[in-house]
C-alpha atoms as a PDB file:
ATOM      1  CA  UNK A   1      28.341  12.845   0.797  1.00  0.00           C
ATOM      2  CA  UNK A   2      31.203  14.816   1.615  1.00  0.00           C
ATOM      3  CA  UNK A   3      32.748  14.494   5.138  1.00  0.00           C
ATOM      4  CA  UNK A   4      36.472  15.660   5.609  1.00  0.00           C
ATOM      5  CA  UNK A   5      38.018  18.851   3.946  1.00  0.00           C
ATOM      6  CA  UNK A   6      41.412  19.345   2.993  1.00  0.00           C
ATOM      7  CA  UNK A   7      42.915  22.764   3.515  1.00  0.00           C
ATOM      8  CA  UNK A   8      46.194  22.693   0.719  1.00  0.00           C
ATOM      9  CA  UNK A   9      48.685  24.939  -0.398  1.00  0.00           C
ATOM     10  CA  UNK A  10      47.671  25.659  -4.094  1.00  0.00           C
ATOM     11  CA  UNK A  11      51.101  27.398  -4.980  1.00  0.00           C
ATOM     12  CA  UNK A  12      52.585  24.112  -4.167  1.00  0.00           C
ATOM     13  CA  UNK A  13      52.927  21.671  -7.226  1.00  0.00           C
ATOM     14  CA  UNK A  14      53.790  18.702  -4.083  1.00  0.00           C
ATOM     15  CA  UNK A  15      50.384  19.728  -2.564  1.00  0.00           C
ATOM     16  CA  UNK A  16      48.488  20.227  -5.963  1.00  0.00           C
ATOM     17  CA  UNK A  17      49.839  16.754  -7.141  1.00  0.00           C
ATOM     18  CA  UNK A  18      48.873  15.440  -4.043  1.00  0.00           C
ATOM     19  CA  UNK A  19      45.348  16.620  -4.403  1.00  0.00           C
ATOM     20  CA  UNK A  20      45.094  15.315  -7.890  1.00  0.00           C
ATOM     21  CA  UNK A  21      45.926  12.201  -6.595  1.00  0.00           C
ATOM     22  CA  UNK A  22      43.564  12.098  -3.924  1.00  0.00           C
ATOM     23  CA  UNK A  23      40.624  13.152  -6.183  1.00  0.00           C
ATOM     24  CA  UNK A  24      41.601  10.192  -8.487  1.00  0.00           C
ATOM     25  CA  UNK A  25      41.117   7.477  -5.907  1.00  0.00           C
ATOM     26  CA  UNK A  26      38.416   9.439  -3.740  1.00  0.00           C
ATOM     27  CA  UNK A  27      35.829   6.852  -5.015  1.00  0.00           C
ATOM     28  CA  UNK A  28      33.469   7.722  -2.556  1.00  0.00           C
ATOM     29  CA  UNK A  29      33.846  11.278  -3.144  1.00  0.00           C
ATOM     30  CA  UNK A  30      34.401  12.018   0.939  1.00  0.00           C
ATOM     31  CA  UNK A  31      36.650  15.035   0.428  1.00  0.00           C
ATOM     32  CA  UNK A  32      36.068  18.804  -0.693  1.00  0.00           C
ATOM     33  CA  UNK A  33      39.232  20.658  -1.100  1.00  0.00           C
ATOM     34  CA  UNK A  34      40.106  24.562  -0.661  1.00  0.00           C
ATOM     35  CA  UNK A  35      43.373  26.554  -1.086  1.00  0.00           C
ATOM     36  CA  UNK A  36      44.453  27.945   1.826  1.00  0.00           C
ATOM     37  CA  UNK A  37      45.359  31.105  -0.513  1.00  0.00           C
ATOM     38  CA  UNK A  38      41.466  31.781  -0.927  1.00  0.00           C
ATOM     39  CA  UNK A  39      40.921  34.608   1.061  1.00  0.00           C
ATOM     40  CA  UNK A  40      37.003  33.113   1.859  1.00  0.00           C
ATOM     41  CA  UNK A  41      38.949  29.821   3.178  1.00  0.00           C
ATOM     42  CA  UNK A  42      37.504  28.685   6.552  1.00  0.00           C
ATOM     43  CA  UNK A  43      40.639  27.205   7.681  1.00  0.00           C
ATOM     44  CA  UNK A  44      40.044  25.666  11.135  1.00  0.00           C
ATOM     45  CA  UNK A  45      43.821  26.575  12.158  1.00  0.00           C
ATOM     46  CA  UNK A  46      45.352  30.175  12.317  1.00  0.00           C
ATOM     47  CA  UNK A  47      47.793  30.566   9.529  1.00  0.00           C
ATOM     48  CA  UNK A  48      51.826  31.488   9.729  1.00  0.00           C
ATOM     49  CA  UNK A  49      52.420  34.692   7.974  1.00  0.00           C
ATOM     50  CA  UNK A  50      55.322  32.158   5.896  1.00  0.00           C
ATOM     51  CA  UNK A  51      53.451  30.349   3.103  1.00  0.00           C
ATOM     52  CA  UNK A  52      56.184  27.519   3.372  1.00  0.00           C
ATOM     53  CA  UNK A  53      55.029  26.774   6.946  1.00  0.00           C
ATOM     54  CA  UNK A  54      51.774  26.031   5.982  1.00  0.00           C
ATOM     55  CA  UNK A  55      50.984  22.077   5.472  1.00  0.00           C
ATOM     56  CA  UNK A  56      47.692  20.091   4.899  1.00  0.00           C
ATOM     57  CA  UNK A  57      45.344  20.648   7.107  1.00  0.00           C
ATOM     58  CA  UNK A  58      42.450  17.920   7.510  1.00  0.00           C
ATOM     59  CA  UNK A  59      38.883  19.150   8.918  1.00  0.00           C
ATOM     60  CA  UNK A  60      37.151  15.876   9.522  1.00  0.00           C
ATOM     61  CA  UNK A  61      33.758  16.061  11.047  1.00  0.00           C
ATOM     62  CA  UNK A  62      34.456  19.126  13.425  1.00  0.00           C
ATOM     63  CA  UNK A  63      38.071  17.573  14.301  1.00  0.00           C
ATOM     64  CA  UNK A  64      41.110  19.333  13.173  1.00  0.00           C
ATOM     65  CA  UNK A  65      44.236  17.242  12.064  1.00  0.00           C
ATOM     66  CA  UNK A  66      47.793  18.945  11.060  1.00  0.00           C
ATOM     67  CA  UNK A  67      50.760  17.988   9.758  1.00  0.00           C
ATOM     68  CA  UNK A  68      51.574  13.926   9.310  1.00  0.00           C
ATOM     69  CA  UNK A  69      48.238  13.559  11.605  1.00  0.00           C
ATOM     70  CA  UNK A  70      46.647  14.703   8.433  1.00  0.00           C
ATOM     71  CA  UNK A  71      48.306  13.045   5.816  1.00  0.00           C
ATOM     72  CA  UNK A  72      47.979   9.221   7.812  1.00  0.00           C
ATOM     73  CA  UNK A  73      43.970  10.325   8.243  1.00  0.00           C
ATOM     74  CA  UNK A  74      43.579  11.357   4.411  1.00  0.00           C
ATOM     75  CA  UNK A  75      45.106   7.725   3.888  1.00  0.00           C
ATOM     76  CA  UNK A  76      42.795   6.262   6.656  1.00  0.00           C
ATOM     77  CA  UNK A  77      39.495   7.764   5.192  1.00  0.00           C
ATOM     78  CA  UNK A  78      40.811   6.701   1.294  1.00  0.00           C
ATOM     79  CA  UNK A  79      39.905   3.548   2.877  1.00  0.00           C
ATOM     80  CA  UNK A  80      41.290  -0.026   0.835  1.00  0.00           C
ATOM     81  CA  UNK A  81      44.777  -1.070   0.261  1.00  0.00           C
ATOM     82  CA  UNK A  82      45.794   2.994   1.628  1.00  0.00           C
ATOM     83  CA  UNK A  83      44.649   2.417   4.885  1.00  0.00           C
ATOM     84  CA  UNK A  84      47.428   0.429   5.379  1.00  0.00           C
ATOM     85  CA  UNK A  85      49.763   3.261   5.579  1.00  0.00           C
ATOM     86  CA  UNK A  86      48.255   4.116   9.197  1.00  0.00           C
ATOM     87  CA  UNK A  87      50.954   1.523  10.092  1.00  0.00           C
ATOM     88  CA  UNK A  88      53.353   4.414  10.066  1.00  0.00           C
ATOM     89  CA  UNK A  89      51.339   5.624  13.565  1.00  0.00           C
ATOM     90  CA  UNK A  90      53.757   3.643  15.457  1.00  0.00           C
ATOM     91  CA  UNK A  91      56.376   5.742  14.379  1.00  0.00           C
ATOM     92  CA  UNK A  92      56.633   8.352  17.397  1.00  0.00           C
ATOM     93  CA  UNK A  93      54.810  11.389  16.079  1.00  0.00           C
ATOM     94  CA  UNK A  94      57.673  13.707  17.057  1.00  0.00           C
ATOM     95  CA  UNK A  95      59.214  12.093  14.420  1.00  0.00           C
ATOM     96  CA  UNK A  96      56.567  12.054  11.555  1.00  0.00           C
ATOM     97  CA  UNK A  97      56.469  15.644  12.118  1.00  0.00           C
ATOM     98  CA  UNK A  98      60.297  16.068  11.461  1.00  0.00           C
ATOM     99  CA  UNK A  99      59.806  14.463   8.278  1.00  0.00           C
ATOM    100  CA  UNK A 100      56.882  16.213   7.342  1.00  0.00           C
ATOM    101  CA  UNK A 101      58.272  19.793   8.313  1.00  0.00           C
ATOM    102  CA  UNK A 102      61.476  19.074   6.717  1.00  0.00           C
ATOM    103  CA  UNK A 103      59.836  18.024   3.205  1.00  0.00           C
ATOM    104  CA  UNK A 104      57.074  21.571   3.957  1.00  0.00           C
ATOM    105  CA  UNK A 105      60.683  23.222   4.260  1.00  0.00           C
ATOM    106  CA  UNK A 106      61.726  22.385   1.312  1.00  0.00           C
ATOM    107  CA  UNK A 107      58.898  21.562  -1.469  1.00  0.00           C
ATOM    108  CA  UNK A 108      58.496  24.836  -2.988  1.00  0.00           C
END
């Protein structure tokens, strides 16, 4: 049963690899996936006009997650050995973000 969808840049090899990889280890088959290009996308989140701003957006039972948020919550719900990445929560999230934006900046 699916229960969280991820909202992905599909011009983006990062975010398409990053799907693939997902959907390999999505065991329990939790996640649907839509490009944010398709123009009948119900994207939670009001898009920037700039493509390279957009990021992964998680819609996970009626709650919205952006940014790292997203990415440690995709881990989280992969459930196993990945959950273990939610460590990086105690990193301040002002920081994730930084990260995050600056690799959005510059993956395409």
């Amino acid at each position: 049963m699916k229960q969280a969808t991820i909202f992905y840049d599909n011009a983006c090899g990062l975010c398409n690899g990053f799907v693939g990889w997902i959907r390999a280890r999505d065991e329990r088959e939790i996640f649907e996936f839509t490009p944010l290009q398709n123009t009948q996308s119900t994207c939670p989140v009001e898009l920037d006009s700039d493509p390279q701003k957009w990021s992964v957006i998680l819609l996970d039972n009626d709650e919205v997650w952006e940014g790292s948020d997203a990415v440690l919550r995709i881990f989280e719900l992969l459930g196993g050995i990945y959950r273990l990445v939610i460590v990086l929560r105690i990193a301040p999230r002002r920081f994730r973000d930084f990260v995050y934006r600056f690799i959005a900046r510059h993956r395409l």
